[in-house]
Structures are given as structure tokens and as C-alpha cells.
PDB file of N, CA and C in Angstrom:
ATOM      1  N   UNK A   1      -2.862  -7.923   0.987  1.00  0.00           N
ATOM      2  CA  UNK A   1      -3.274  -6.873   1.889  1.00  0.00           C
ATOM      3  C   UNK A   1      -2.257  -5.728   1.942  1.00  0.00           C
ATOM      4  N   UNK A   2      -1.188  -6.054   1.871  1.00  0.00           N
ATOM      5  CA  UNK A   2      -0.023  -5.094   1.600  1.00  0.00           C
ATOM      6  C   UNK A   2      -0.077  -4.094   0.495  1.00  0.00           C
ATOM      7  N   UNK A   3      -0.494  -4.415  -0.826  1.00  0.00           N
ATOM      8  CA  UNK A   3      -0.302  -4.138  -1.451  1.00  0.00           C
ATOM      9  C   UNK A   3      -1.649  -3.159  -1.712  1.00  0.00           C
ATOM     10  N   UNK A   4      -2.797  -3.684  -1.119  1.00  0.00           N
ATOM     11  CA  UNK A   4      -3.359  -2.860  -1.031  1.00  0.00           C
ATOM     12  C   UNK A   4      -3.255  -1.480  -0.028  1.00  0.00           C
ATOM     13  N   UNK A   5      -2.676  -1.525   1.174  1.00  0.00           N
ATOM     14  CA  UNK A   5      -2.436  -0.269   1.601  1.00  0.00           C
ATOM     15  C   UNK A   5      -1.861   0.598   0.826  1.00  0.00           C
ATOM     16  N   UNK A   6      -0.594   0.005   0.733  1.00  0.00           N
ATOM     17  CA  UNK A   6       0.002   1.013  -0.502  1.00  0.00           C
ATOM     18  C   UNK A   6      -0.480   1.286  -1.847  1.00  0.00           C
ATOM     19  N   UNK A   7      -1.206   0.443  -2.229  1.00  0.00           N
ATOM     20  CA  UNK A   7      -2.062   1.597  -3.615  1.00  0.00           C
ATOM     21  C   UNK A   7      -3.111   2.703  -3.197  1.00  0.00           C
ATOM     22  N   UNK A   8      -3.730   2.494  -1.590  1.00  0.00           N
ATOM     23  CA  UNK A   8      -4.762   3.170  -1.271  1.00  0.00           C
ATOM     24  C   UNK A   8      -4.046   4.102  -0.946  1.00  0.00           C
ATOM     25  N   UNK A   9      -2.987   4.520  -0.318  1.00  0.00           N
ATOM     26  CA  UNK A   9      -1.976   5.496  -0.350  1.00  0.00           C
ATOM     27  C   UNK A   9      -1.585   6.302  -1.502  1.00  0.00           C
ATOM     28  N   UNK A  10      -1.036   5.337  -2.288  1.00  0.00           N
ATOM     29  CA  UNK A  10      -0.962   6.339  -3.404  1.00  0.00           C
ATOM     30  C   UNK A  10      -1.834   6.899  -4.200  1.00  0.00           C
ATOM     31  N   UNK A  11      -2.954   6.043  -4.425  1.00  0.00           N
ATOM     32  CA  UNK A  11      -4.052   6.604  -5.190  1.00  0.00           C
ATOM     33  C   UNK A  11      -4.553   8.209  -4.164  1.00  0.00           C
ATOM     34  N   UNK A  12      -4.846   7.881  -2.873  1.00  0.00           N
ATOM     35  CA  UNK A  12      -5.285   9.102  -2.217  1.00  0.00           C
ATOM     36  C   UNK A  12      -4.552   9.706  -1.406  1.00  0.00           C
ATOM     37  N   UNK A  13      -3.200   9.539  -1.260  1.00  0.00           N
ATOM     38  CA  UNK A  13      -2.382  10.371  -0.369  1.00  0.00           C
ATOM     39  C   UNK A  13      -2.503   9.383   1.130  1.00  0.00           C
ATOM     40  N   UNK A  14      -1.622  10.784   1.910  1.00  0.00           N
ATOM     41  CA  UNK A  14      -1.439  10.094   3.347  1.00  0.00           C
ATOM     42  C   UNK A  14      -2.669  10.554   4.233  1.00  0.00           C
ATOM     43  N   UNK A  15      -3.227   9.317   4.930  1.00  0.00           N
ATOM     44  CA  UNK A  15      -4.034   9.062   5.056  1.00  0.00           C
ATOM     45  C   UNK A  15      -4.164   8.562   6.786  1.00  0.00           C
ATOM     46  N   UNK A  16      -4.970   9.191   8.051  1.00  0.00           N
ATOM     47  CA  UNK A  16      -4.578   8.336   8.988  1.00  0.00           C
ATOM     48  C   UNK A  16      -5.255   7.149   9.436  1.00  0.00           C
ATOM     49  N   UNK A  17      -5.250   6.421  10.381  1.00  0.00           N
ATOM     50  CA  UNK A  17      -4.811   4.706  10.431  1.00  0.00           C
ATOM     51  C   UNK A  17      -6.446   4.522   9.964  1.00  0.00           C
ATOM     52  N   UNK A  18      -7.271   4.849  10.588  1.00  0.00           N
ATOM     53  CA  UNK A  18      -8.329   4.236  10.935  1.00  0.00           C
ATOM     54  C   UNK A  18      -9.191   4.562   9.582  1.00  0.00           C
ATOM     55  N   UNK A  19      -9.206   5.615   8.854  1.00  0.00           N
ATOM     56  CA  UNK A  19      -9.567   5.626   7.450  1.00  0.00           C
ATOM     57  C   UNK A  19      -9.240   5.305   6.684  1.00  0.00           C
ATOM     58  N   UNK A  20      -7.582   4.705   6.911  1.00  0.00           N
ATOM     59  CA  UNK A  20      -7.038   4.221   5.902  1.00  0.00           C
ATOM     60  C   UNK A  20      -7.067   2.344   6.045  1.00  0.00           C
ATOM     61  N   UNK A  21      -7.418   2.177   7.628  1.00  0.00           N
ATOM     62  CA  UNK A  21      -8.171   0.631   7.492  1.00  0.00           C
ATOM     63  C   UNK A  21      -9.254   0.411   6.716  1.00  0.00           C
ATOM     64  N   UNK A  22     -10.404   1.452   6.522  1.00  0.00           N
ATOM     65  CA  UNK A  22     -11.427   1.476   6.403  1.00  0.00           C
ATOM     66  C   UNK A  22     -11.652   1.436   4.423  1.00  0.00           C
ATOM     67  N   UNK A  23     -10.673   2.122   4.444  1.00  0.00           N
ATOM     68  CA  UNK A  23     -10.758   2.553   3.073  1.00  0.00           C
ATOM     69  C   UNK A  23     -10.171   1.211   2.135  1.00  0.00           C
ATOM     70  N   UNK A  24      -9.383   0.324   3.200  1.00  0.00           N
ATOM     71  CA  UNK A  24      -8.444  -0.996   2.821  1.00  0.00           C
ATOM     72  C   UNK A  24      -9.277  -2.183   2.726  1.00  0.00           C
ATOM     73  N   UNK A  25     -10.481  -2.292   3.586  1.00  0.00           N
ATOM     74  CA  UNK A  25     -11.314  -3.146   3.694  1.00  0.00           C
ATOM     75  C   UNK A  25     -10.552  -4.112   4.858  1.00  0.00           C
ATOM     76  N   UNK A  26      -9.957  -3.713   5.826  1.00  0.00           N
ATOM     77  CA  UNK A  26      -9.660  -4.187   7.051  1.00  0.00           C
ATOM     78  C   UNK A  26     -10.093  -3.861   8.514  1.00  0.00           C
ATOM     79  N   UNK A  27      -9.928  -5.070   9.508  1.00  0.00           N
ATOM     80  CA  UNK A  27     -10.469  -4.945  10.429  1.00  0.00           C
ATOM     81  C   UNK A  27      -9.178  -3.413  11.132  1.00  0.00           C
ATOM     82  N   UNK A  28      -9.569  -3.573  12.075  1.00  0.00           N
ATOM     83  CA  UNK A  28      -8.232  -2.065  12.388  1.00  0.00           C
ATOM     84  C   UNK A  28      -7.155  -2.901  13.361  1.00  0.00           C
ATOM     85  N   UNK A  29      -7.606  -3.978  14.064  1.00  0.00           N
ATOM     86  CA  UNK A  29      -6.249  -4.913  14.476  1.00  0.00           C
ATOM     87  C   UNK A  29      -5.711  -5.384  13.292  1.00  0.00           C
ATOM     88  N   UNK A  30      -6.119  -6.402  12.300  1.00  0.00           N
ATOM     89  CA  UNK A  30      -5.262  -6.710  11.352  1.00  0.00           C
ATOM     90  C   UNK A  30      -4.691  -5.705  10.303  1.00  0.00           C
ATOM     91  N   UNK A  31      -5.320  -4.886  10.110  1.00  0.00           N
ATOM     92  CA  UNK A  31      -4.976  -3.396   9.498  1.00  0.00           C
ATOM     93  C   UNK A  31      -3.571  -3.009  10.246  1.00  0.00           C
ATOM     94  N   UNK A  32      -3.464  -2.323  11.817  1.00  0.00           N
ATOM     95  CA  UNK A  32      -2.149  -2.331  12.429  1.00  0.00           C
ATOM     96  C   UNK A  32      -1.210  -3.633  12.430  1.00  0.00           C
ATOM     97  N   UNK A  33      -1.331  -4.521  12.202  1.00  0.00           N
ATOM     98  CA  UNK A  33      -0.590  -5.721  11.711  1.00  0.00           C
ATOM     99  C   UNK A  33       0.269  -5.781  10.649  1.00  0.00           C
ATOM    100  N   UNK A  34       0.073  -5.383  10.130  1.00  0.00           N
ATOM    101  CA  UNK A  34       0.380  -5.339   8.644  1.00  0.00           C
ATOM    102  C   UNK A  34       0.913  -3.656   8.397  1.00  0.00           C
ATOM    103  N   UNK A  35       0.401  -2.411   9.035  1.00  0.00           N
ATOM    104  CA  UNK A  35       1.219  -1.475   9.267  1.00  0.00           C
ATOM    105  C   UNK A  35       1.971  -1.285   9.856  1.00  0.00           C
ATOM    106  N   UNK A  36       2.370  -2.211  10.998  1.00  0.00           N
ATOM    107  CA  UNK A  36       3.378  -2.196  11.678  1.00  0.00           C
ATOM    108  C   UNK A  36       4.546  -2.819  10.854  1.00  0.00           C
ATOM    109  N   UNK A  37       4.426  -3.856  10.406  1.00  0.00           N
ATOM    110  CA  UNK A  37       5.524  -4.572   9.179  1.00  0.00           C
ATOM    111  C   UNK A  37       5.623  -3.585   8.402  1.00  0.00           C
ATOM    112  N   UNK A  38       5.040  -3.205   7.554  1.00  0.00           N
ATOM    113  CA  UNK A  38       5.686  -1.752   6.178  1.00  0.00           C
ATOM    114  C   UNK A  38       5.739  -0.980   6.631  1.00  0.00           C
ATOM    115  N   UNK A  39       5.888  -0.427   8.272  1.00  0.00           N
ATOM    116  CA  UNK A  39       6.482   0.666   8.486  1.00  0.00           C
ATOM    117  C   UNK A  39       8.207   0.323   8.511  1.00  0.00           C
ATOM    118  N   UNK A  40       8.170  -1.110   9.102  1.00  0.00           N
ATOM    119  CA  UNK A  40       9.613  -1.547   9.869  1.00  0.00           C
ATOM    120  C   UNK A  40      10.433  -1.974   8.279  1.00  0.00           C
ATOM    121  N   UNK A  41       9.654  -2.165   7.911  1.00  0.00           N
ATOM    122  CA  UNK A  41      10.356  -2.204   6.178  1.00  0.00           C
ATOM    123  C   UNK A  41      10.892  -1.167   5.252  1.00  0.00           C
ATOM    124  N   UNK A  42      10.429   0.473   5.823  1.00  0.00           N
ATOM    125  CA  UNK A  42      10.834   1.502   5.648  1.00  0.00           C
ATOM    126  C   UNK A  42       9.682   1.667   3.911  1.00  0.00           C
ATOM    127  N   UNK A  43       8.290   0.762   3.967  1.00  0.00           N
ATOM    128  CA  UNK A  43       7.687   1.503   2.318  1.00  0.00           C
ATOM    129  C   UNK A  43       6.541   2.549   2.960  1.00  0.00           C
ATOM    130  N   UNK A  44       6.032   2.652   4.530  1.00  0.00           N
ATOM    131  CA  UNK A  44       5.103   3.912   4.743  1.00  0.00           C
ATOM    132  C   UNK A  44       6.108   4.099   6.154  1.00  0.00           C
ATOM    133  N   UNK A  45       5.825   5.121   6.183  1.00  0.00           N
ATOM    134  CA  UNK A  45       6.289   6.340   7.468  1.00  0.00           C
ATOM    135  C   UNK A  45       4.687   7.050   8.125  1.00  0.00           C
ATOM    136  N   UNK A  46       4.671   7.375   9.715  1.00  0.00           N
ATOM    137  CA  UNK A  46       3.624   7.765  10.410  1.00  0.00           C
ATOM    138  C   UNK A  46       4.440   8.911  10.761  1.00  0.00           C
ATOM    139  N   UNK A  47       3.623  10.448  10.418  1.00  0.00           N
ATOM    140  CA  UNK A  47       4.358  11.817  10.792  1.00  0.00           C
ATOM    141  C   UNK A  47       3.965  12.281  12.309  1.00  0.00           C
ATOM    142  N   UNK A  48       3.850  13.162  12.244  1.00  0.00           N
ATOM    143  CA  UNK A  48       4.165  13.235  13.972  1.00  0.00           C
ATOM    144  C   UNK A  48       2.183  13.620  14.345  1.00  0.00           C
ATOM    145  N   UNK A  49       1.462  14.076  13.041  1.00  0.00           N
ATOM    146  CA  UNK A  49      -0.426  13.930  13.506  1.00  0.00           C
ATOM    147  C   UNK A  49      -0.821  12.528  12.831  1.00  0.00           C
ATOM    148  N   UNK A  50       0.126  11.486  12.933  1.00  0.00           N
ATOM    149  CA  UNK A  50      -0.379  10.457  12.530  1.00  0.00           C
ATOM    150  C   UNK A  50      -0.984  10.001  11.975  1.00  0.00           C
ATOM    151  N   UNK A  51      -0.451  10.589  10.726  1.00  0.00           N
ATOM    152  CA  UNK A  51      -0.650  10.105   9.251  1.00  0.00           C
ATOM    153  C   UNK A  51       0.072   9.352   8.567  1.00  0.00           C
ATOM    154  N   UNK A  52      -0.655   8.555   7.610  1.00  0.00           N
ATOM    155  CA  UNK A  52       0.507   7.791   7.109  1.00  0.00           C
ATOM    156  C   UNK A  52       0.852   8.046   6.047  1.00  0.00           C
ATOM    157  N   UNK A  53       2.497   8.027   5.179  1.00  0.00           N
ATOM    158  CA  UNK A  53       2.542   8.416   4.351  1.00  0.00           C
ATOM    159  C   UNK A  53       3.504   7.019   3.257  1.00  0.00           C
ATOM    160  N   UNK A  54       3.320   6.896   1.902  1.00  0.00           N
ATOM    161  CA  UNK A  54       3.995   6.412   1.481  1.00  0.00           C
ATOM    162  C   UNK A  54       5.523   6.867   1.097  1.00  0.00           C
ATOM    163  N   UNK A  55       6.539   6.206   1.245  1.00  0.00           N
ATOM    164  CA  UNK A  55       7.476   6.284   0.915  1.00  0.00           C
ATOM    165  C   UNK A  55       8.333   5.972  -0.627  1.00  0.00           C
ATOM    166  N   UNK A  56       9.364   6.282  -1.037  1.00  0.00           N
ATOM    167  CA  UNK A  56      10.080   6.495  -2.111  1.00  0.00           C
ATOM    168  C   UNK A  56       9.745   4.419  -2.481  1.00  0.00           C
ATOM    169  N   UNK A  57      10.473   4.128  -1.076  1.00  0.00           N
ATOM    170  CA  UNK A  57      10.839   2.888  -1.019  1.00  0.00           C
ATOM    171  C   UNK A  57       9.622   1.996  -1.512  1.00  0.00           C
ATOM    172  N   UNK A  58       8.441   2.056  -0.530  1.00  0.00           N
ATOM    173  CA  UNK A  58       7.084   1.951  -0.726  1.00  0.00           C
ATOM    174  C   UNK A  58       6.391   1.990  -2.730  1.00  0.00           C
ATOM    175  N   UNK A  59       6.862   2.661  -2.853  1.00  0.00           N
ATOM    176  CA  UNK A  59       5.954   3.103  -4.129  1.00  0.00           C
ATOM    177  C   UNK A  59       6.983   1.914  -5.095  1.00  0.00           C
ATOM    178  N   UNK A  60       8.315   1.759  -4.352  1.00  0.00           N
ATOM    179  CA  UNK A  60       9.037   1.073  -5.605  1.00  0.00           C
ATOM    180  C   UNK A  60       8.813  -0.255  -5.490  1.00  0.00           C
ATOM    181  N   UNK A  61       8.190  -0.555  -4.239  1.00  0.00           N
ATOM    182  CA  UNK A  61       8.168  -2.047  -3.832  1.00  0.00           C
ATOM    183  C   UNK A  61       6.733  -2.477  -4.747  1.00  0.00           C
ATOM    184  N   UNK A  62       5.814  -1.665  -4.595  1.00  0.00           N
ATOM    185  CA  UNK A  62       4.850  -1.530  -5.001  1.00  0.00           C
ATOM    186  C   UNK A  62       4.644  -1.773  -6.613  1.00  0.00           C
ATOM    187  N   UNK A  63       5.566  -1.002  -7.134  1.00  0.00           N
ATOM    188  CA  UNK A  63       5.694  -1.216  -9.075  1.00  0.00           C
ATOM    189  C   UNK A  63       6.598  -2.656  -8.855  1.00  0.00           C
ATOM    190  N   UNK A  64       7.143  -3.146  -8.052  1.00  0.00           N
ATOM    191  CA  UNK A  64       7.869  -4.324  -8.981  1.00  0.00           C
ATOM    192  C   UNK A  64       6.896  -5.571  -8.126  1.00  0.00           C
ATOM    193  N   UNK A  65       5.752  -5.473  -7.406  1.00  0.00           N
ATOM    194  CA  UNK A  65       4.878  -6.632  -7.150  1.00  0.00           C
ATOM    195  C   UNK A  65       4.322  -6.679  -8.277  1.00  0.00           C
ATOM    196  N   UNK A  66       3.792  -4.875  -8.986  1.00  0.00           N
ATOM    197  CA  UNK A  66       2.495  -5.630  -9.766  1.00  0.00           C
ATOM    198  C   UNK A  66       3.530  -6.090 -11.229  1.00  0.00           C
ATOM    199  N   UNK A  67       4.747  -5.452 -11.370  1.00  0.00           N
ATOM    200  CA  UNK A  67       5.418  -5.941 -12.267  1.00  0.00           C
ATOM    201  C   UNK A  67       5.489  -7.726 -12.326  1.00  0.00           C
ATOM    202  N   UNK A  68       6.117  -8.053 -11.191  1.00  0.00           N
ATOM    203  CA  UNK A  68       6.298  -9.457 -10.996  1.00  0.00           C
ATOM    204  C   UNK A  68       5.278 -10.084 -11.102  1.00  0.00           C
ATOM    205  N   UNK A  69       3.846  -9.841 -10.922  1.00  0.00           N
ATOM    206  CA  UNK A  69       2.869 -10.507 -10.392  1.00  0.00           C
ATOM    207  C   UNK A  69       2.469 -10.623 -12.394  1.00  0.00           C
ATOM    208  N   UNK A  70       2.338  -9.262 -13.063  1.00  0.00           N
ATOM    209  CA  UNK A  70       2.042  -9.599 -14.398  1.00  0.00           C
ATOM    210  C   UNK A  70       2.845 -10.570 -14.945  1.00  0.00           C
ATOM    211  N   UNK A  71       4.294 -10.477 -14.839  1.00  0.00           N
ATOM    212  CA  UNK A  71       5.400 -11.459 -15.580  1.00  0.00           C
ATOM    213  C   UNK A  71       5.172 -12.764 -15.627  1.00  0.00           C
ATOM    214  N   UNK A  72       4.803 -13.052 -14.120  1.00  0.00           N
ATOM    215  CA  UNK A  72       5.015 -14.192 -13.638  1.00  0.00           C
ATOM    216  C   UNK A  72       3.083 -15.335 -13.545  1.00  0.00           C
ATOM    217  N   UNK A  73       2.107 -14.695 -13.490  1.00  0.00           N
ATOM    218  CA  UNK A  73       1.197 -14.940 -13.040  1.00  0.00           C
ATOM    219  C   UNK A  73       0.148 -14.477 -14.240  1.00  0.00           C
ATOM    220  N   UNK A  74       0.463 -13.622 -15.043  1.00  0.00           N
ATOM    221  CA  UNK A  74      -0.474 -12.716 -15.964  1.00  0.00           C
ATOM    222  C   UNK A  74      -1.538 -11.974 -15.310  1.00  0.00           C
ATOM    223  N   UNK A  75      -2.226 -11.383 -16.495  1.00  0.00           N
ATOM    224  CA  UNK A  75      -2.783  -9.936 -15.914  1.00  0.00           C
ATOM    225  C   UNK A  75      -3.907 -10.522 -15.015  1.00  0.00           C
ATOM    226  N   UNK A  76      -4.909 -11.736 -15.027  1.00  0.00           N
ATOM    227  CA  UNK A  76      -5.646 -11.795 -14.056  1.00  0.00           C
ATOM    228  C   UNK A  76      -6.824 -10.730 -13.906  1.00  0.00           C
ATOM    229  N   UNK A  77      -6.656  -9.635 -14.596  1.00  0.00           N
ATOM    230  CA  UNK A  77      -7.475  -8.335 -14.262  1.00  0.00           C
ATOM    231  C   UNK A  77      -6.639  -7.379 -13.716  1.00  0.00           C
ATOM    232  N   UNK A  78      -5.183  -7.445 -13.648  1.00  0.00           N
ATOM    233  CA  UNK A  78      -4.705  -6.569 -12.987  1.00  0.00           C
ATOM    234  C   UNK A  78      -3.811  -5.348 -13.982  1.00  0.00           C
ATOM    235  N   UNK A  79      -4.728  -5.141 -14.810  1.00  0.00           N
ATOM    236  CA  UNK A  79      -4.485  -3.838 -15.771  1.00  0.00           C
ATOM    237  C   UNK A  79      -4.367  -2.731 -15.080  1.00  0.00           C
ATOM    238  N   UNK A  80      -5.244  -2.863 -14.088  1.00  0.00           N
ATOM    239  CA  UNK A  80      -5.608  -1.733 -13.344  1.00  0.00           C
ATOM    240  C   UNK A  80      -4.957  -1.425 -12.796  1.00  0.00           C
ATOM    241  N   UNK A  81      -4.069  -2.248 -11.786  1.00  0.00           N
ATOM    242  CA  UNK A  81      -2.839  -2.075 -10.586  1.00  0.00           C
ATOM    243  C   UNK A  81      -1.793  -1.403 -11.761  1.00  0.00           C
ATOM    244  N   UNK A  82      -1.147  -2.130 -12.879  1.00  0.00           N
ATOM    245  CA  UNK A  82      -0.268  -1.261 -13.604  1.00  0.00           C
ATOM    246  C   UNK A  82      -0.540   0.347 -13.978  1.00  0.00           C
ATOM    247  N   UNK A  83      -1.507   0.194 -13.947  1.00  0.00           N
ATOM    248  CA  UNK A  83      -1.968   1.801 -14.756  1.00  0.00           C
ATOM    249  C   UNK A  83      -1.789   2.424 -13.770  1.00  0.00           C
ATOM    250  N   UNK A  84      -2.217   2.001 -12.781  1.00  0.00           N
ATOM    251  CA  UNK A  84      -2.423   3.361 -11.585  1.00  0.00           C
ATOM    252  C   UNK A  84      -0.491   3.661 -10.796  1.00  0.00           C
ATOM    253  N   UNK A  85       0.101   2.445 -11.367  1.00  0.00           N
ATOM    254  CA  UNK A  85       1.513   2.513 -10.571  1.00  0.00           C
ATOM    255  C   UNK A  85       2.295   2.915 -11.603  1.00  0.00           C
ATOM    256  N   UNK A  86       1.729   3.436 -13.178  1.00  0.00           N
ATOM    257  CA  UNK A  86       2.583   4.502 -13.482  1.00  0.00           C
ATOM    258  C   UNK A  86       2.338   5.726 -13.695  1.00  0.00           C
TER     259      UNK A  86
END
């Protein structure tokens, strides 16, 4: 679920909460659940019209899941996650 916020981020920019639950395929409590953790983790930031945005940190955490996840697990179908995270 994480990992999907942050690709829906990067694929479409910053995005605020409730479209960007929507767009995640989450309810909007467990959606803020899980944005509350990757905010406190420093990979998305909320600007002051409450949007969310991905971070430097975010985008890097992001290339070394789907990295790890290919290494370790194989592609599974996840060609796609690499392509789009470079």
C-alpha cells in the first residue's frame, strides 16, 4: 500500500488526500494511516493547501523496493514498477 501511494505520486504529481486515496484504491481512514507513517518517515510532505507531495527521500525509497523486490523475489509482473521508477 505504501508503495503504491508513492508511485501514484509520482506517476501524477502532488495530489490532495482524498483523490489521492481514491486514486490508491483505499478506504480514506486506512489511506490516512499509512500517510501519516510516510509523512513521519520524511518520503511525502503535505504543503500548506494540502497537498501531498513526494519527496527526494520518497522517490529513493521507492527505486530500491522495486529494486529489492526484483533481486530478491523476481519480476512477478513488476516490469512495470521499474520502468516507471526510472
Amino acid at each position: 500500500m505504501l508503495a503504491r501511494i508513492i508511485k501514484t505520486l509520482r506517476d501524477k504529481g502532488p495530489a490532495s488526500r482524498t483523490p489521492l486515496a481514491t486514486a490508491c484504491g483505499l478506504s480514506y481512514d486506512r489511506f490516512v494511516m499509512y500517510l501519516d507513517w510516510i509523512i513521519q518517515k520524511g518520503f511525502v510532505t503535505l504543503d500548506e493547501d494540502g497537498l501531498v507531495h513526494l519527496t527526494p527521500a520518497g522517490s529513493k525509497a521507492f527505486d530500491e523496493l522495486v529494486t529489492w523486490i526484483l533481486d530478491h523475489v523476481g519480476s512477478l509482473g513488476l516490469s512495470k514498477l521499474r520502468e516507471s521508477s526510472q
